[in-house]
Protein backbone atom coordinates (compact mmCIF):
# COMPACT_ATOMS: atom_id res chain seq x y z
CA UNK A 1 -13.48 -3.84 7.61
CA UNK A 2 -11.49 -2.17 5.50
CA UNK A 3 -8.33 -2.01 2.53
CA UNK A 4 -5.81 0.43 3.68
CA UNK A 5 -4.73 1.57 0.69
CA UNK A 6 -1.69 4.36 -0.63
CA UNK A 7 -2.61 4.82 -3.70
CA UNK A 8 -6.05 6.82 -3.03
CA UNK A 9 -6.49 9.28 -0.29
CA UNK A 10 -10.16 8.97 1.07
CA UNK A 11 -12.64 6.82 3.24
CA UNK A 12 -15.15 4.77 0.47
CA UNK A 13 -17.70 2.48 2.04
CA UNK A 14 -20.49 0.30 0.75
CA UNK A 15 -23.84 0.93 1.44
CA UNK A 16 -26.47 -1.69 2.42
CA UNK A 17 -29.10 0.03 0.43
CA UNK A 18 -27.30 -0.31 -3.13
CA UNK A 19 -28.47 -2.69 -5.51
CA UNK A 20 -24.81 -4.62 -5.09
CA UNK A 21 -25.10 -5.29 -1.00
CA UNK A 22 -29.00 -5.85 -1.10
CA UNK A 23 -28.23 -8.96 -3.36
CA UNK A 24 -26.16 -10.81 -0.44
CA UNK A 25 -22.24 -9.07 -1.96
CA UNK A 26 -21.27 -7.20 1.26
CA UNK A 27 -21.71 -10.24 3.60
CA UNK A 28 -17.66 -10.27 3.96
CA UNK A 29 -16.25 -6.70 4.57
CA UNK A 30 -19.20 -5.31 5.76
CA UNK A 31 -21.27 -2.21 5.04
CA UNK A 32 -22.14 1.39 6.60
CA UNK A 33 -25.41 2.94 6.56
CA UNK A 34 -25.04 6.72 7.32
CA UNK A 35 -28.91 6.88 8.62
CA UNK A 36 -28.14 4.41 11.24
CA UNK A 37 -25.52 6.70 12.60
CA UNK A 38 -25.99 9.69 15.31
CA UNK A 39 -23.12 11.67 14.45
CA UNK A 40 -23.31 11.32 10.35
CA UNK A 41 -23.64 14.44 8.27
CA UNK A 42 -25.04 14.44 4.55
CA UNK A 43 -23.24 16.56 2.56
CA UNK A 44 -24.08 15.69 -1.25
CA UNK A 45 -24.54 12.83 -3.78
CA UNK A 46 -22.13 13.90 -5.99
CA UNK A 47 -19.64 10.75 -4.62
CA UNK A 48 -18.29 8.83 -7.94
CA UNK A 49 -14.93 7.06 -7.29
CA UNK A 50 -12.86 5.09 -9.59
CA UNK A 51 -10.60 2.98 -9.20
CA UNK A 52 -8.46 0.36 -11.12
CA UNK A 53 -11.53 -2.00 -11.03
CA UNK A 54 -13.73 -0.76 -8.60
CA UNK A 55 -16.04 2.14 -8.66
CA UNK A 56 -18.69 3.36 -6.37
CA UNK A 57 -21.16 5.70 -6.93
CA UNK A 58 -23.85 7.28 -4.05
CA UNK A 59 -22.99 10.77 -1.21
CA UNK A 60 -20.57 12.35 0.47
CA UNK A 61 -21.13 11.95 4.09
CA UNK A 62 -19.19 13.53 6.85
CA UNK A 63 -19.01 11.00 10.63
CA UNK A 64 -17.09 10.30 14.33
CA UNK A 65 -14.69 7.18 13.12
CA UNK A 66 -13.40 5.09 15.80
CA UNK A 67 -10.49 2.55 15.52
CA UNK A 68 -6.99 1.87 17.67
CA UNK A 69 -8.90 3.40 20.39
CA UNK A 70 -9.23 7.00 19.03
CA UNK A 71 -11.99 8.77 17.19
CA UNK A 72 -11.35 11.16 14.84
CA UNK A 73 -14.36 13.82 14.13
CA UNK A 74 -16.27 14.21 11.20
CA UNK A 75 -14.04 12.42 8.26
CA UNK A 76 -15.36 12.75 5.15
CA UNK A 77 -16.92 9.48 3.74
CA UNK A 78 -18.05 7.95 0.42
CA UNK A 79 -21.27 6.36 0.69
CA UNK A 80 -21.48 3.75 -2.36
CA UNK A 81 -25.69 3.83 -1.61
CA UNK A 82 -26.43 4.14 -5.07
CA UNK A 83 -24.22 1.72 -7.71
CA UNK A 84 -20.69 -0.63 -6.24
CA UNK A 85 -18.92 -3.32 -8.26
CA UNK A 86 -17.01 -4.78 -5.34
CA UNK A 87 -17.01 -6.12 -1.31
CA UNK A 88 -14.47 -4.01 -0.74
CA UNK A 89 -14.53 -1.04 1.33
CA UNK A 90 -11.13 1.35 0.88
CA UNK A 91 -9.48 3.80 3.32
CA UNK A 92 -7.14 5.75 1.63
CA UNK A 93 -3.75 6.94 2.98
CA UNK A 94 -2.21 8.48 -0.28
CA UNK A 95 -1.08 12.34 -0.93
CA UNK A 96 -3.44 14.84 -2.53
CA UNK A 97 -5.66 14.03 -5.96
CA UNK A 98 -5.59 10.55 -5.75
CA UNK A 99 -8.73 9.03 -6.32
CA UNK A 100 -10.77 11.06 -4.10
CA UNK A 101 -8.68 14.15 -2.83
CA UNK A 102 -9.65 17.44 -4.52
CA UNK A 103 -12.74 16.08 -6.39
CA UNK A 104 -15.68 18.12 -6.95
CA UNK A 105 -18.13 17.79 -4.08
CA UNK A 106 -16.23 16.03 -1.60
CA UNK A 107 -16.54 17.52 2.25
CA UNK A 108 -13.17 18.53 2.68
CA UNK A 109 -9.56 19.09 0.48
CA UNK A 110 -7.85 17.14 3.56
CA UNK A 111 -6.13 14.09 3.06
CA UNK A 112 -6.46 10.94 5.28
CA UNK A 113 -3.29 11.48 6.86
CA UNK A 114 -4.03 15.79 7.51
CA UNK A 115 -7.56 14.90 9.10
CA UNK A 116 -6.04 12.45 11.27
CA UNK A 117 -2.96 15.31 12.43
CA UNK A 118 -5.22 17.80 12.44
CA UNK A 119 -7.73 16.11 14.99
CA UNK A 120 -4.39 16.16 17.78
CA UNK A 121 -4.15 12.59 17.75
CA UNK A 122 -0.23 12.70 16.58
CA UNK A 123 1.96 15.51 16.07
CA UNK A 124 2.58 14.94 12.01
CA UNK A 125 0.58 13.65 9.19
CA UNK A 126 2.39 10.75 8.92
CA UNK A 127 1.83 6.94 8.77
CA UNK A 128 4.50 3.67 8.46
CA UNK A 129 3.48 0.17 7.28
CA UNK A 130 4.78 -2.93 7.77
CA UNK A 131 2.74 -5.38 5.79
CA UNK A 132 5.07 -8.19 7.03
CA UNK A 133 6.11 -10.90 4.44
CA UNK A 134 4.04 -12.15 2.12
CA UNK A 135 1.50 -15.09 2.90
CA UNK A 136 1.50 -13.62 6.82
CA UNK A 137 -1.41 -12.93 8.80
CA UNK A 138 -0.63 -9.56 10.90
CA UNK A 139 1.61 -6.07 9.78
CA UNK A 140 1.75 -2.96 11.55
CA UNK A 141 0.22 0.52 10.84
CA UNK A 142 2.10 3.53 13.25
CA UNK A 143 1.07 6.62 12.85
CA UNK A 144 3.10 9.76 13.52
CA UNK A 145 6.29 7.79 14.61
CA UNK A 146 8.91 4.68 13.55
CA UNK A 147 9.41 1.26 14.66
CA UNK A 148 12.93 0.99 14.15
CA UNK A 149 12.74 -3.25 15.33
CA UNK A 150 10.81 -3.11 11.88
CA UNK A 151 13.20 -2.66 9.48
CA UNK A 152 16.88 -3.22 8.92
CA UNK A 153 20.03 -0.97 7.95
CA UNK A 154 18.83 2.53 7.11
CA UNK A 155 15.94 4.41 6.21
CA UNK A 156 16.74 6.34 3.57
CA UNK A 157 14.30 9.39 3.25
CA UNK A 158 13.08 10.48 -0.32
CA UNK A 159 11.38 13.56 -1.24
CA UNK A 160 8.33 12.81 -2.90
CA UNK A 161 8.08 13.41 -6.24
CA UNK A 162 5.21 15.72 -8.11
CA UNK A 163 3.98 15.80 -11.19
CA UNK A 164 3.58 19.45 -13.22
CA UNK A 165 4.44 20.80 -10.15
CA UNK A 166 1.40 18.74 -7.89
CA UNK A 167 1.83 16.31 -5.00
CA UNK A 168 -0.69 14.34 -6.27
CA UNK A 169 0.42 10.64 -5.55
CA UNK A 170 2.33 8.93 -2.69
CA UNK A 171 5.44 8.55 -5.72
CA UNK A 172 9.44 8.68 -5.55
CA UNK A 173 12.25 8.35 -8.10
CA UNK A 174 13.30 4.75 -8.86
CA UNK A 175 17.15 4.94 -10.09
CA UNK A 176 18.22 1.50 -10.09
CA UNK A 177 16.95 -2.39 -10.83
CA UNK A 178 18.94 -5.04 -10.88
CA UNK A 179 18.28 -8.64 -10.81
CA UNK A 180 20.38 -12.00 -9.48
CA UNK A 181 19.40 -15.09 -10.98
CA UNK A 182 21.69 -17.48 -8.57
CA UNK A 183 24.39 -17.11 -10.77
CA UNK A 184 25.03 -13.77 -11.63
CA UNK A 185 23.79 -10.09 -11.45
CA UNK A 186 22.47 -8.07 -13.84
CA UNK A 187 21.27 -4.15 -14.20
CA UNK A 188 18.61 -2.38 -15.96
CA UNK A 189 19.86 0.66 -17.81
CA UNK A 190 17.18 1.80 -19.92
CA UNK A 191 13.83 4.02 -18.35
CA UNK A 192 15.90 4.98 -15.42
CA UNK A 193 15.69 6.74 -13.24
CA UNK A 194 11.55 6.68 -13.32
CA UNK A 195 8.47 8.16 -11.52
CA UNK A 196 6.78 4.81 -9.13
CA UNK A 197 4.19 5.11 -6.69
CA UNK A 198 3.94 3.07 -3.61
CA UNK A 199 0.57 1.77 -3.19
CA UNK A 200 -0.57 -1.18 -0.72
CA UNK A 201 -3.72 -1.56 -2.64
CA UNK A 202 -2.15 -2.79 -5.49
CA UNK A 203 -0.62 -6.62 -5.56
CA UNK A 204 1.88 -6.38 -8.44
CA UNK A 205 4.54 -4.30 -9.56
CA UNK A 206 4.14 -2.58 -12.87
CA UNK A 207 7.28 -1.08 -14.65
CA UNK A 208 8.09 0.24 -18.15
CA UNK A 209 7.32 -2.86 -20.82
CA UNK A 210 10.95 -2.83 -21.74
CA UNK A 211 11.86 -3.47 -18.21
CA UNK A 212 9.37 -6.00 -17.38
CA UNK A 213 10.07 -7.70 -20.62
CA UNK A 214 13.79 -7.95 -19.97
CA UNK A 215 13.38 -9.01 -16.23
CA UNK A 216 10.48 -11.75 -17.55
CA UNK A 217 13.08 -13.03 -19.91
CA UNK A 218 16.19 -13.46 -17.89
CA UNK A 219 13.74 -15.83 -16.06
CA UNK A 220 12.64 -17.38 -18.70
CA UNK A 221 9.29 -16.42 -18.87
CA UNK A 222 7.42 -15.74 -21.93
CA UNK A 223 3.96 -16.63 -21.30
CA UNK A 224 1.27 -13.62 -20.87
CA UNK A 225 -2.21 -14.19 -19.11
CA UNK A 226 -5.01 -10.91 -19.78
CA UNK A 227 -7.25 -9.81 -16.96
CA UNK A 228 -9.03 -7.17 -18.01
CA UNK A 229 -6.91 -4.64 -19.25
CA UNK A 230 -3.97 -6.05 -18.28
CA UNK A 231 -1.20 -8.52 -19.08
CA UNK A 232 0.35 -10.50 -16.31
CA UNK A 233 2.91 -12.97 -16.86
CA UNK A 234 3.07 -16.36 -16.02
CA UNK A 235 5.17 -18.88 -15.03
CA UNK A 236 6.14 -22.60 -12.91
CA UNK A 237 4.79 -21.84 -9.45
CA UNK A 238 7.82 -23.96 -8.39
CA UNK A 239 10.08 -20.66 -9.34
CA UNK A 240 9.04 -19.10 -6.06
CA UNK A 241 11.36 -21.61 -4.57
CA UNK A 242 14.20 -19.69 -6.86
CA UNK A 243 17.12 -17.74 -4.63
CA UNK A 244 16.98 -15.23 -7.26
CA UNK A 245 16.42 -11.60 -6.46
CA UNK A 246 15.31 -8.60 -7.78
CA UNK A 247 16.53 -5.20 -6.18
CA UNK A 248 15.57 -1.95 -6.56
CA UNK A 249 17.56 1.57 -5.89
CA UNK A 250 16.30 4.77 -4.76
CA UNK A 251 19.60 6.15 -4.52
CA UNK A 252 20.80 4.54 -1.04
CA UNK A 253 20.63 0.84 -0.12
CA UNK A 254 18.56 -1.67 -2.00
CA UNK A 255 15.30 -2.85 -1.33
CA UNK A 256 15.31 -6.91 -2.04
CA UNK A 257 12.83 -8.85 -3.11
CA UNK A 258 12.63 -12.50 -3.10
CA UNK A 259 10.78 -14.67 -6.04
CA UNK A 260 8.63 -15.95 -2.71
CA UNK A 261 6.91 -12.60 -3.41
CA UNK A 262 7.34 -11.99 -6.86
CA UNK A 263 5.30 -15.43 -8.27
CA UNK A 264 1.86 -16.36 -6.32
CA UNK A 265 -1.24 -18.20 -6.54
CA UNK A 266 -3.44 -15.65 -6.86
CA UNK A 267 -6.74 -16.61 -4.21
CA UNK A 268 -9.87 -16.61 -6.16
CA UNK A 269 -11.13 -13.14 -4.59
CA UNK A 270 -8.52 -11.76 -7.07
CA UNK A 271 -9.56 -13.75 -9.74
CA UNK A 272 -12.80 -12.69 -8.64
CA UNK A 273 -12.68 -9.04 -9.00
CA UNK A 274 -11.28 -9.55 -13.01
CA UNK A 275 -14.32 -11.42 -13.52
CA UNK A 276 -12.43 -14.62 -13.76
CA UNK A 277 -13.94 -17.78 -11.67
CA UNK A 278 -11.76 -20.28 -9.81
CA UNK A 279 -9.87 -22.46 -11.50
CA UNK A 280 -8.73 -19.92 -14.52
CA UNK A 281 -5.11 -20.92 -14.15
CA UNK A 282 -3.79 -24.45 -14.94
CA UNK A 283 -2.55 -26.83 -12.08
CA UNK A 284 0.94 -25.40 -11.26
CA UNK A 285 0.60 -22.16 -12.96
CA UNK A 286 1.41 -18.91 -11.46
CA UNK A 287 1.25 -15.31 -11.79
CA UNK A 288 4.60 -13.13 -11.86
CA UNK A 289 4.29 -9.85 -10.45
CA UNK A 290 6.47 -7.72 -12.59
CA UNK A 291 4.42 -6.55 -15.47
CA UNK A 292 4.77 -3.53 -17.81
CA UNK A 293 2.54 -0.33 -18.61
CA UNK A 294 2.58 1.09 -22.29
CA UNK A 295 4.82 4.33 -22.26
CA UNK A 296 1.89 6.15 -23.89
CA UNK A 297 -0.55 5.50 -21.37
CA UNK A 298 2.44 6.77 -18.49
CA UNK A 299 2.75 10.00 -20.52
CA UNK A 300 -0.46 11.06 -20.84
CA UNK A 301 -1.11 11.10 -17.10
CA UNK A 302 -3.69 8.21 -17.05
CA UNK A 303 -1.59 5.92 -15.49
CA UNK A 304 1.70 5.78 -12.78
CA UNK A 305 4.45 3.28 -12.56
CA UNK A 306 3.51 1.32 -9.48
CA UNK A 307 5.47 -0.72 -6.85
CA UNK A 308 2.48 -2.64 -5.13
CA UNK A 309 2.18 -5.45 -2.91
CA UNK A 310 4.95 -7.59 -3.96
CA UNK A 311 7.49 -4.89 -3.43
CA UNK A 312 6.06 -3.62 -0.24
CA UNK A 313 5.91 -6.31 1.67
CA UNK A 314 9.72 -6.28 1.89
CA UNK A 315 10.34 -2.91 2.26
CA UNK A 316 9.57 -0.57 6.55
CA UNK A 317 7.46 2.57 4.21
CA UNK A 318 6.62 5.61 5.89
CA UNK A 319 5.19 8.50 4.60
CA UNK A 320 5.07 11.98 5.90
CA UNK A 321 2.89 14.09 4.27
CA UNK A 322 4.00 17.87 6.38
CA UNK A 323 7.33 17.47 4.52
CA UNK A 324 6.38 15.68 1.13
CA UNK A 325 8.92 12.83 2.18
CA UNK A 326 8.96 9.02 2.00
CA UNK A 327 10.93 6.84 4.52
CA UNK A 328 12.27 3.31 2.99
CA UNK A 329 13.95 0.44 4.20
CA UNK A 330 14.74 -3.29 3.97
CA UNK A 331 12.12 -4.83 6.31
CA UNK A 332 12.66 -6.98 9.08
CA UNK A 333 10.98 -10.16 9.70
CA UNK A 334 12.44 -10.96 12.49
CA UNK A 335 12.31 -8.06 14.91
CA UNK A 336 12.72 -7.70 18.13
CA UNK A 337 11.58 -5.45 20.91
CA UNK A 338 9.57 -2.32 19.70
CA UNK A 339 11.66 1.00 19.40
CA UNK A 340 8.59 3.75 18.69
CA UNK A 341 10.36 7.01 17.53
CA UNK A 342 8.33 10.31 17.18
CA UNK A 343 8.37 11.40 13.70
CA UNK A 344 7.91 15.30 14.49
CA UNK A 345 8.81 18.72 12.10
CA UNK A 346 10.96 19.70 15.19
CA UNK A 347 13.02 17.09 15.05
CA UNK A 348 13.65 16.98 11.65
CA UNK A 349 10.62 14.40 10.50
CA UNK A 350 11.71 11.19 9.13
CA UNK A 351 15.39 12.34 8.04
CA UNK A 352 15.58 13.11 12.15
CA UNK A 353 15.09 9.69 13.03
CA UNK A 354 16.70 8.30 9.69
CA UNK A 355 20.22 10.14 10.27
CA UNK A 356 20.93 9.24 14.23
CA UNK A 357 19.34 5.25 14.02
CA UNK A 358 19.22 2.36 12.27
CA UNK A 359 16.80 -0.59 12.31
CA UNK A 360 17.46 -3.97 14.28
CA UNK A 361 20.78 -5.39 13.14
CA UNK A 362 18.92 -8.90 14.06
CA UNK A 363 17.83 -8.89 9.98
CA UNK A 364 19.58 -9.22 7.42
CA UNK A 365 20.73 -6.40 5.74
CA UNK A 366 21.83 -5.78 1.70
CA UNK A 367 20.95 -9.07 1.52
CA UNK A 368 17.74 -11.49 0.72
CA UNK A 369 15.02 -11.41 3.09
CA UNK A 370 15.12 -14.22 5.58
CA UNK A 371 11.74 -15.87 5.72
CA UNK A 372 11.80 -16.54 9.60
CA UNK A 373 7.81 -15.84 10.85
CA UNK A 374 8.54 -13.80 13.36
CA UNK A 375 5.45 -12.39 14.93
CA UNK A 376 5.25 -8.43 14.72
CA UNK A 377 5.58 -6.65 18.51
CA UNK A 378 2.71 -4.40 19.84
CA UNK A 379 3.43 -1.29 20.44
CA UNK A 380 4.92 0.64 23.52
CA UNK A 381 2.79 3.23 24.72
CA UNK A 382 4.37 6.68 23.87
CA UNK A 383 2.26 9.43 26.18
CA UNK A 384 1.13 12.18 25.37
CA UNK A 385 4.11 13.85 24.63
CA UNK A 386 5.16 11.29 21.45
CA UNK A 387 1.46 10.79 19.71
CA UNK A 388 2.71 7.81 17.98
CA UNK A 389 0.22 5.15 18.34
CA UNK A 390 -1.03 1.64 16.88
CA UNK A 391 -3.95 -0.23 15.96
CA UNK A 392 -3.92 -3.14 18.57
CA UNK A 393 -2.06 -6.94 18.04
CA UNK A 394 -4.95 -8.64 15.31
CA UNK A 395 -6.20 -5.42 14.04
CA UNK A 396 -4.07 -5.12 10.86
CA UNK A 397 -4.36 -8.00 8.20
CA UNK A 398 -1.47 -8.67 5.79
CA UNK A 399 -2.59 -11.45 2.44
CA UNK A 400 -0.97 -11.21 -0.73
CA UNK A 401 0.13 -8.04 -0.55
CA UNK A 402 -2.54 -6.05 1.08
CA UNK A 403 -4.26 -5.99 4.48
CA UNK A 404 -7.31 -4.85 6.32
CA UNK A 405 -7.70 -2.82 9.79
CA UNK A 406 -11.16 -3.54 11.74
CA UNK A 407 -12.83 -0.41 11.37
CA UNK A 408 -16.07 1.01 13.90
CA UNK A 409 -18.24 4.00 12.70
């Protein structure tokens, strides 16, 4: 099993035969042993991937993957055989030179998303997500088309936005926050508008400080907890019964999120991976999920502005990698019948299907997500002639913020 995650762009696996898995750690996700496979290529051991707390260490392999029913030839694979700090195994669906893409040694220059278009399985290298609202079990992952049931109003397309002249992250332009408290509205003016990147592997949302600081504030919290090299706020897990909103512009509609998603008990496998046993926050205590990077650590390239987890999960995100665009919407959690569009060059790519539809008008639109439950639809089939196509109902795994697809090598 395996983290689908946008903010890194390749295929990293444990192996059973590092020191980390032979001590009883990879029991949970699993493991993958490139000897044990027919159709595995060694390439080189020059694998070494970081990653905001993981790293693994060990060769590049190149294999057959199977999953949703289609096998994709000879993806290139980090093989963690010699040193991993984590259970996790990552699949990455960001843009070029994200953790992975374009470093020395790897197999291939291709992204996830190119290997995937360029095997004929759909006709662009394109992906939407749907993790579903926090604290559910199942999302959706479509690639090379739309569910418009998924999402509500309209998906406003973005170009994606480089840096020094390099698509090298999965990021946009953020113009606009603002934030309702239940009684009134208020707008961020400062840092705006700002380079984010939309990444599912990340649970929180991490801003400018002056930002965070001011949203923390109007909420009244002033309490910091440090894991690791970070500082996450805290507050009354009681707010996330709050009907106050923050919203956040890309130029078009808003994308709203709820304090439901915003403060959380963090499970102890989170806790876990800061090197913080269960039990590290008081009784009643909860972690909000709009935190701030230094401005010096933005600038110098070693970091991104991020909108993670709690941001996603209210937000239909689509990315198309042929035209360097992003797709955004409010998400719907209450859809109805599956509408699969082909996202296609010919027709335009996402801005095709984003100027002639709009999502289910069963949501609720501009507004605050309704929490209803609804259970996410399985996909039509499409035919060969629209190669937009799903993992299967139960595949895809949506918990605070990030979920899993079932993967077979």
């Amino acid at each position: 099993m395996v983290v689908v995650d946008t903010g890194s762009s390749n295929l990293i696996v444990n192996s059973p035969k590092s020191d980390f898995c032979q001590a009883g750690n990879c029991t949970q996700y699993g493991s993958y042993d490139p000897t044990k496979s027919d159709t595995s290529k060694w390439y080189n051991n020059l694998m070494d991937t970081h990653y905001e707390i993981e790293t693994q260490k060990g060769a590049w392999v190149t294999d057959d993957v199977t999953f949703g029913g289609k096998t994709l030839t000879q993806i290139p694979i980090g093989s963690g055989n010699e040193s991993s700090n984590s259970d996790i195994n990552i699949w990455g669906f960001g843009g070029n030179g994200q953790l992975g893409a374009v470093v020395p040694g790897i197999p291939s220059n291709d992204t996830t998303l190119k290997s995937i278009h360029k095997s004929g399985v759909i006709n662009s290298a394109s992906v939407s997500i749907y993790l579903n609202q926090t604290g559910s079990e199942t999302g959706s992952m479509l690639f090379g088309g739309v569910d418009t049931s998924l999402y509500t109003g309209t998906l406003q397309t973005l170009p994606v936005v480089p840096r020094d002249g390099i698509y090298d992250r999965l990021t946009v332009n953020l113009t606009t926050i603002s934030y309702n408290d239940g009684k009134s509205t208020k707008s961020i003016n400062t840092h705006l508008p700002t380079r984010v990147m939309l990444d599912t592997g990340n649970f929180d949302i991490k801003l400018p400080l002056d930002i965070a600081t001011a949203i923390q504030k109007s909420f009244g919290i002033t309490q910091q907890f440090h894991l690791k090299d970070y500082d996450f706020a805290l507050t009354a897990c009681s707010m996330a019964d709050s009907p106050a909103v923050v919203s956040f512009g890309f130029g078009g509609e808003l994308i709203n999120v709820p304090m439901s998603s915003l403060v959380v008990n963090p499970p102890e496998s989170i806790l876990a991976s800061y090197g913080l046993p269960p039990g590290s926050l008081p009784e009643g205590v909860c972690l909000f999920l709009i935190n701030g990077f230094k401005d010096e650590l933005i600038e110098s390239g070693q970091l991104v502005y991020i909108l993670g987890g709690a941001f996603l999960a209210n937000a239909y995100f689509v990315s198309d990698e042929d035209s360097q665009e992003v797709g955004l919407a409010q998400a719907n959690f209450n859809p109805g019948p599956s509408n699969i569009l082909e996202i296609a060059p010919a027709n335009g790519g996402i801005a095709g299907i984003s100027n002639s539809t709009t999502g289910n008008s069963t949501g609720k639109p501009g507004g605050t997500p309704t929490p209803t439950g609804g259970t996410v639809p399985s996909a039509t089939p499409t035919g060969d002639a629209n190669k937009a196509w799903q993992a299967p109902a139960g595949w895809i795994v949506a918990a605070a913020g990030v979920f899993s697809l079932l993967l077979s090598l």
